[in-house]
C-alpha atoms as a PDB file:
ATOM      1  CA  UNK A   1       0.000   0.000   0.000  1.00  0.00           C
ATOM      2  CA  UNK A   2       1.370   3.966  -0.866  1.00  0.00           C
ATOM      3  CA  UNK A   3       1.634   6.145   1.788  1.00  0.00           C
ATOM      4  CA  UNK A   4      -1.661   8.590   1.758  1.00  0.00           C
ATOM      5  CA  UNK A   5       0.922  11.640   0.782  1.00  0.00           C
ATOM      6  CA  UNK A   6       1.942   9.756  -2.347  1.00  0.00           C
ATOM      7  CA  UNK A   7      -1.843   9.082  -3.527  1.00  0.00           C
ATOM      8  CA  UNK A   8      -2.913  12.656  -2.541  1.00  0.00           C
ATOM      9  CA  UNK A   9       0.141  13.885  -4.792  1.00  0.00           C
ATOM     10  CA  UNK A  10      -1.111  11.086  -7.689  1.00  0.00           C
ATOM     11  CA  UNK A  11      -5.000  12.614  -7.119  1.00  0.00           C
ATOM     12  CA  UNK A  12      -3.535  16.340  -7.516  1.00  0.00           C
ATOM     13  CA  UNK A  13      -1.123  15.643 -10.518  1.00  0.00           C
ATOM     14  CA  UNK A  14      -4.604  13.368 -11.841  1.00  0.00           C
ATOM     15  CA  UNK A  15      -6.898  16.756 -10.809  1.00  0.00           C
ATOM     16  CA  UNK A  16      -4.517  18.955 -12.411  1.00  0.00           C
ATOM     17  CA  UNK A  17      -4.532  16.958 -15.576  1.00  0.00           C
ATOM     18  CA  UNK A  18      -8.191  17.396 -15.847  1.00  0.00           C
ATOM     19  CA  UNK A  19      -8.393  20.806 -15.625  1.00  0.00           C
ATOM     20  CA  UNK A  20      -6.141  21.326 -18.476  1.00  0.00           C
ATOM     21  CA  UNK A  21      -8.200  19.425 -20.608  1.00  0.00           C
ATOM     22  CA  UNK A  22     -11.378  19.702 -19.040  1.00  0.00           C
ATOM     23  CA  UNK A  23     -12.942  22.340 -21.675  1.00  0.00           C
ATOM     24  CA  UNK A  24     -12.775  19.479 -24.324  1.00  0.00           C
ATOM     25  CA  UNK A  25     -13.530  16.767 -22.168  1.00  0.00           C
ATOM     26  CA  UNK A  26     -16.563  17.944 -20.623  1.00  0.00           C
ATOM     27  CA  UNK A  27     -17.875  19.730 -23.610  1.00  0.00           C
ATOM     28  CA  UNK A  28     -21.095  19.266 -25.456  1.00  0.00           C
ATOM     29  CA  UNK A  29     -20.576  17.372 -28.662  1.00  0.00           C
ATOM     30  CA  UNK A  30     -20.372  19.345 -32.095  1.00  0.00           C
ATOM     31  CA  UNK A  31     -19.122  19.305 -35.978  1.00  0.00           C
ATOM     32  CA  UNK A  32     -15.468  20.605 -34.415  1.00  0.00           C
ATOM     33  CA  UNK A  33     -15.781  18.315 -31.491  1.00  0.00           C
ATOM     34  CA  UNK A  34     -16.099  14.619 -31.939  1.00  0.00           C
ATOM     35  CA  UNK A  35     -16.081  11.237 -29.408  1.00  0.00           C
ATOM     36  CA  UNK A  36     -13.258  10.751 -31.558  1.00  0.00           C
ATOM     37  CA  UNK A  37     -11.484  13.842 -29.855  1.00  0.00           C
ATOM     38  CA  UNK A  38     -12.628  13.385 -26.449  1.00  0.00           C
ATOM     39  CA  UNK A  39     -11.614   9.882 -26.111  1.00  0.00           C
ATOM     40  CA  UNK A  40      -7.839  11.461 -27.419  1.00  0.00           C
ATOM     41  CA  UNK A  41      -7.840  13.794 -24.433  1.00  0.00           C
ATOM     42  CA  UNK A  42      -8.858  11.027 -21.747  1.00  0.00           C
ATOM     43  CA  UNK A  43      -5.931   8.396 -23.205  1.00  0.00           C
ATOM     44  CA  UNK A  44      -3.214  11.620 -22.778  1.00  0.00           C
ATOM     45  CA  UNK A  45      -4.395  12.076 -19.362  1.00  0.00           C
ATOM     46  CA  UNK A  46      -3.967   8.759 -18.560  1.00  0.00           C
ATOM     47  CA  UNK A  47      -1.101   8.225 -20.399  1.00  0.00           C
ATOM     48  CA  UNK A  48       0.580  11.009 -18.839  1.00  0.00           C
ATOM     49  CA  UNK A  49      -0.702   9.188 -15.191  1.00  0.00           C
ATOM     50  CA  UNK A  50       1.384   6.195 -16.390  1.00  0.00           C
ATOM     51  CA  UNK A  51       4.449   8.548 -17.352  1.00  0.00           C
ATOM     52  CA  UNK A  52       4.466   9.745 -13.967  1.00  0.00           C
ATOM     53  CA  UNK A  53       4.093   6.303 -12.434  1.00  0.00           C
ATOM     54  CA  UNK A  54       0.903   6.469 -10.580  1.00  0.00           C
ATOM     55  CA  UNK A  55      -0.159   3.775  -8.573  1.00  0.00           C
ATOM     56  CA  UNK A  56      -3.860   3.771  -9.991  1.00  0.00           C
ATOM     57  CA  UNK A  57      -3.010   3.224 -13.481  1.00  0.00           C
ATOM     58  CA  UNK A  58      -2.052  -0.590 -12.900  1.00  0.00           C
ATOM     59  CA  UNK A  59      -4.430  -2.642 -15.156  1.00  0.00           C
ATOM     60  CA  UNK A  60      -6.963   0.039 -16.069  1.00  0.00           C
ATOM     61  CA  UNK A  61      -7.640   2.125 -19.190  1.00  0.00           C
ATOM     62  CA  UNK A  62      -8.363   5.139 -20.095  1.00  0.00           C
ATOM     63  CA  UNK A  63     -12.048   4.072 -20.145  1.00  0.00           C
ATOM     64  CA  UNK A  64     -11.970   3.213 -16.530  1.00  0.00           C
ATOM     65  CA  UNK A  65     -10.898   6.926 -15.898  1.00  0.00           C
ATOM     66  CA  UNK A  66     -13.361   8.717 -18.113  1.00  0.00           C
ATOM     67  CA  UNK A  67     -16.053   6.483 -17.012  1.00  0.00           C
ATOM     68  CA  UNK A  68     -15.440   5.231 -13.467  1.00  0.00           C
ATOM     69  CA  UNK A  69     -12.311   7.215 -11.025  1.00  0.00           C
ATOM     70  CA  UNK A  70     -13.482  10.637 -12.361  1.00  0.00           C
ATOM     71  CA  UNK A  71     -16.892  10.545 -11.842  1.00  0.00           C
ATOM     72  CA  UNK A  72     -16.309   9.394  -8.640  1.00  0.00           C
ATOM     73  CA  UNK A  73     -14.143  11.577  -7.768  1.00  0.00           C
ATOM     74  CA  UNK A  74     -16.868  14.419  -9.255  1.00  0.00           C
ATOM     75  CA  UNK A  75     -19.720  12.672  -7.199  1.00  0.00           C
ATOM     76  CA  UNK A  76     -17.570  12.988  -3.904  1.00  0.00           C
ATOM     77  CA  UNK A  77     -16.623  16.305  -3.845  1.00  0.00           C
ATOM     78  CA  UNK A  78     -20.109  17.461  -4.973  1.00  0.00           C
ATOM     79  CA  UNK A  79     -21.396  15.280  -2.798  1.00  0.00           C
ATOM     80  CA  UNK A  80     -19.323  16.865   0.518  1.00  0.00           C
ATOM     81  CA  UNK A  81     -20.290  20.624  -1.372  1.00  0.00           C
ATOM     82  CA  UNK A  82     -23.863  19.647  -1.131  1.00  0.00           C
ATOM     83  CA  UNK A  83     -23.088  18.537   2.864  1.00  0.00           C
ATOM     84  CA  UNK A  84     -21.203  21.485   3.535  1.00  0.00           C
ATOM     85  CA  UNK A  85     -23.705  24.133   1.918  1.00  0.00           C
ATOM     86  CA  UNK A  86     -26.759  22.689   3.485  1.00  0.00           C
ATOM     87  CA  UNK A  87     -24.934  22.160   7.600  1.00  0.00           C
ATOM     88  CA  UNK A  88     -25.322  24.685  10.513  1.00  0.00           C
ATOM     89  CA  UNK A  89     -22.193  25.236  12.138  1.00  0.00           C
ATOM     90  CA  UNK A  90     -22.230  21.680  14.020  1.00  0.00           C
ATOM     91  CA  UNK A  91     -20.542  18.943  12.939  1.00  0.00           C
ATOM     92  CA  UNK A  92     -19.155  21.156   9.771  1.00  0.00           C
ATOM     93  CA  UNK A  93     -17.725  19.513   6.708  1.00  0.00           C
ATOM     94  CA  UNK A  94     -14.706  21.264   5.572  1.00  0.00           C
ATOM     95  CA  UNK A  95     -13.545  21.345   1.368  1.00  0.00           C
ATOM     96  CA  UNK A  96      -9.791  20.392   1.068  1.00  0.00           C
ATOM     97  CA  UNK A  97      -8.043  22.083  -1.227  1.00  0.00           C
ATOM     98  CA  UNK A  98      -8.433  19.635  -3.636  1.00  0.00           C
ATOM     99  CA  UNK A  99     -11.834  19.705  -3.349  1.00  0.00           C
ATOM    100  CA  UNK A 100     -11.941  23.565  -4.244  1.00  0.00           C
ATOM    101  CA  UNK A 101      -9.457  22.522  -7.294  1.00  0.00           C
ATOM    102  CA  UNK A 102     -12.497  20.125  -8.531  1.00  0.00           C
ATOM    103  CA  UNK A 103     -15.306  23.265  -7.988  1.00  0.00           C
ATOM    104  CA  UNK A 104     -12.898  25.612  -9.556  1.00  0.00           C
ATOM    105  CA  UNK A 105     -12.989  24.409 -12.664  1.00  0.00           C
ATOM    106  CA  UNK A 106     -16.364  22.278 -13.160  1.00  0.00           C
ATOM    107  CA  UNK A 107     -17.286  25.811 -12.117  1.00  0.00           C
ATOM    108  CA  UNK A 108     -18.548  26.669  -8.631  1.00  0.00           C
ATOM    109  CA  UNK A 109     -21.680  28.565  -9.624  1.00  0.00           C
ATOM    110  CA  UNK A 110     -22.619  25.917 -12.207  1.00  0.00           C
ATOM    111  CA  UNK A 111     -25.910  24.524 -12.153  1.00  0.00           C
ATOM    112  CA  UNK A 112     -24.269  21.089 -11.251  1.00  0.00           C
ATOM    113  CA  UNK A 113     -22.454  22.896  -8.393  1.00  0.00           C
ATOM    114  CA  UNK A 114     -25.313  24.592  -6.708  1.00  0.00           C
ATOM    115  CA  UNK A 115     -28.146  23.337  -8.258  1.00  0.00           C
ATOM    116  CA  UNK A 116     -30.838  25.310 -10.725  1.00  0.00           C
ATOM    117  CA  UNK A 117     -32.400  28.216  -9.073  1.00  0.00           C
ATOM    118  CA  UNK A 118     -35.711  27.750 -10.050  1.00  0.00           C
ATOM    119  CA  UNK A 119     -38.545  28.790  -8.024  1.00  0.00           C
ATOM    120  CA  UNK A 120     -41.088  26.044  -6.593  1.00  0.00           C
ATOM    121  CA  UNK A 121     -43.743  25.899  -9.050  1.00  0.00           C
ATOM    122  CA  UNK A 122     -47.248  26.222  -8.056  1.00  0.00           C
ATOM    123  CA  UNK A 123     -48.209  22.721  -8.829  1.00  0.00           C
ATOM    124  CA  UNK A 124     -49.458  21.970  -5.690  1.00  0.00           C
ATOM    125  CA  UNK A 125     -51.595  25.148  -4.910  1.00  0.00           C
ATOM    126  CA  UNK A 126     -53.616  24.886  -8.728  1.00  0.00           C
ATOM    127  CA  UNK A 127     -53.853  21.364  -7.913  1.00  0.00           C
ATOM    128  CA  UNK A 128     -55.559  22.486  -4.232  1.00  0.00           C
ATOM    129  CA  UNK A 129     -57.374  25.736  -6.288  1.00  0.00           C
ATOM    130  CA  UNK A 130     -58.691  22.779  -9.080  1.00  0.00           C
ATOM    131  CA  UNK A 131     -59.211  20.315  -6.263  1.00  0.00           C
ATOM    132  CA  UNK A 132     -61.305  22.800  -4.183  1.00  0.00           C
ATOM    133  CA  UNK A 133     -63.393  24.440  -6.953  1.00  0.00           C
ATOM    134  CA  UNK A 134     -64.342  21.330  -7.913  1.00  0.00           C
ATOM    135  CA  UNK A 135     -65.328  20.342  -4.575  1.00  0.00           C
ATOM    136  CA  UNK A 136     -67.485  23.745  -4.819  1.00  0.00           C
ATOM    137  CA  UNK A 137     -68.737  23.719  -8.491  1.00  0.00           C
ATOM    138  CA  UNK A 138     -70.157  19.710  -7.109  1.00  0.00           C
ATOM    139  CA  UNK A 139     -72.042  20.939  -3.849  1.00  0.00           C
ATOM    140  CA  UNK A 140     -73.381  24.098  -6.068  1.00  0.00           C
ATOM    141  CA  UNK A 141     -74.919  21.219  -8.451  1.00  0.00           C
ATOM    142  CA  UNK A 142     -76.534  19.574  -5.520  1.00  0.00           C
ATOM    143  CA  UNK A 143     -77.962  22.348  -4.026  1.00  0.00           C
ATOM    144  CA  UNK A 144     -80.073  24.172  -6.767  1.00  0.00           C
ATOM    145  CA  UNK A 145     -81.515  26.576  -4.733  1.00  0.00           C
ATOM    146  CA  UNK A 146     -79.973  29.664  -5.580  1.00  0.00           C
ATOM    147  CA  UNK A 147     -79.642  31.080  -1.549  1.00  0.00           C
ATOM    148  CA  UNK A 148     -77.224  27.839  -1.101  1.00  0.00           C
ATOM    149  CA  UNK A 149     -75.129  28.654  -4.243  1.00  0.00           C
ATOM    150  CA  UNK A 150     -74.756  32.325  -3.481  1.00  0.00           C
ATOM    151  CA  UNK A 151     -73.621  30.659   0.498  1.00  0.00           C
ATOM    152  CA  UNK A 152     -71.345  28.227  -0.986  1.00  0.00           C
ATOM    153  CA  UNK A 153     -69.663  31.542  -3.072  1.00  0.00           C
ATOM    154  CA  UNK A 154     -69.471  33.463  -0.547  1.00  0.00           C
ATOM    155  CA  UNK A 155     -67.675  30.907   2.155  1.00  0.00           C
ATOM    156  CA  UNK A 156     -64.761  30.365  -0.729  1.00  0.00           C
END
């Protein structure tokens, strides 16, 4: 087993990588940017992982990074964000440094960072206004006499 400071070094160097590649291999597909490209981009960051003799790197691919170590690595850190945006001051979780590296450049007020500020939609209340005038437009058509319909208004 490597000693944790030589697998937090690897996860920097690994990080670091990323980031300097991380507009092409996060990017939306287009005609100037193909899977062909992307798929280039992961296999020099791992390659480069090998050059440097990480530990991680023994019988994997550069699929296994793409598709498995970095979106862990993603999840976690968002993950501990989430955690440390929604705590009180007990029992705080704290974002290493490496963790900041990850927000930094997936972008810390991205939507996948912090979520989508959107309003809570008023699904529930039409539902309960719907639900309700229903309830009323029924008990109007089962009392006919017009003094219990103009009650029934007037109680809403």
């Amino acid at each position: 087993m490597l000693p944790v400071s030589m697998t937090k070094m690897e996860k920097k160097e690994l990080l670091e990588l990323i980031r300097d590649q991380y507009h092409i291999s996060s990017a939306r597909f287009s005609a100037s940017l193909m899977h062909e490209m992307k798929t280039k981009k992961w296999q020099e960051i791992f390659d480069e992982c090998i050059a440097r003799g990480h530990s991680w790197t023994t019988g994997k691919s550069a699929a296994f990074l793409k598709d498995t170590k970095w979106p862990g690595i993603k999840r976690d850190v968002l993950k501990k964000n989430d955690k440390a945006l929604n705590q009180t001051d007990t029992g705080r979780t704290w974002l290493t440094d490496m963790d900041r590296l990850v927000l930094d450049f997936i972008g810390a007020t991205s939507a996948t960072v912090i979520g989508l500020s959107i309003l809570e939609s008023r699904a529930n209340e039409e539902a309960e206004e719907q639900f309700m005038s229903g309830r009323l437009l029924s008990s109007v058509t089962r009392n006919r006499s017009p003094t219990s319909t103009c009650l029934m208004l007037t109680q809403v």
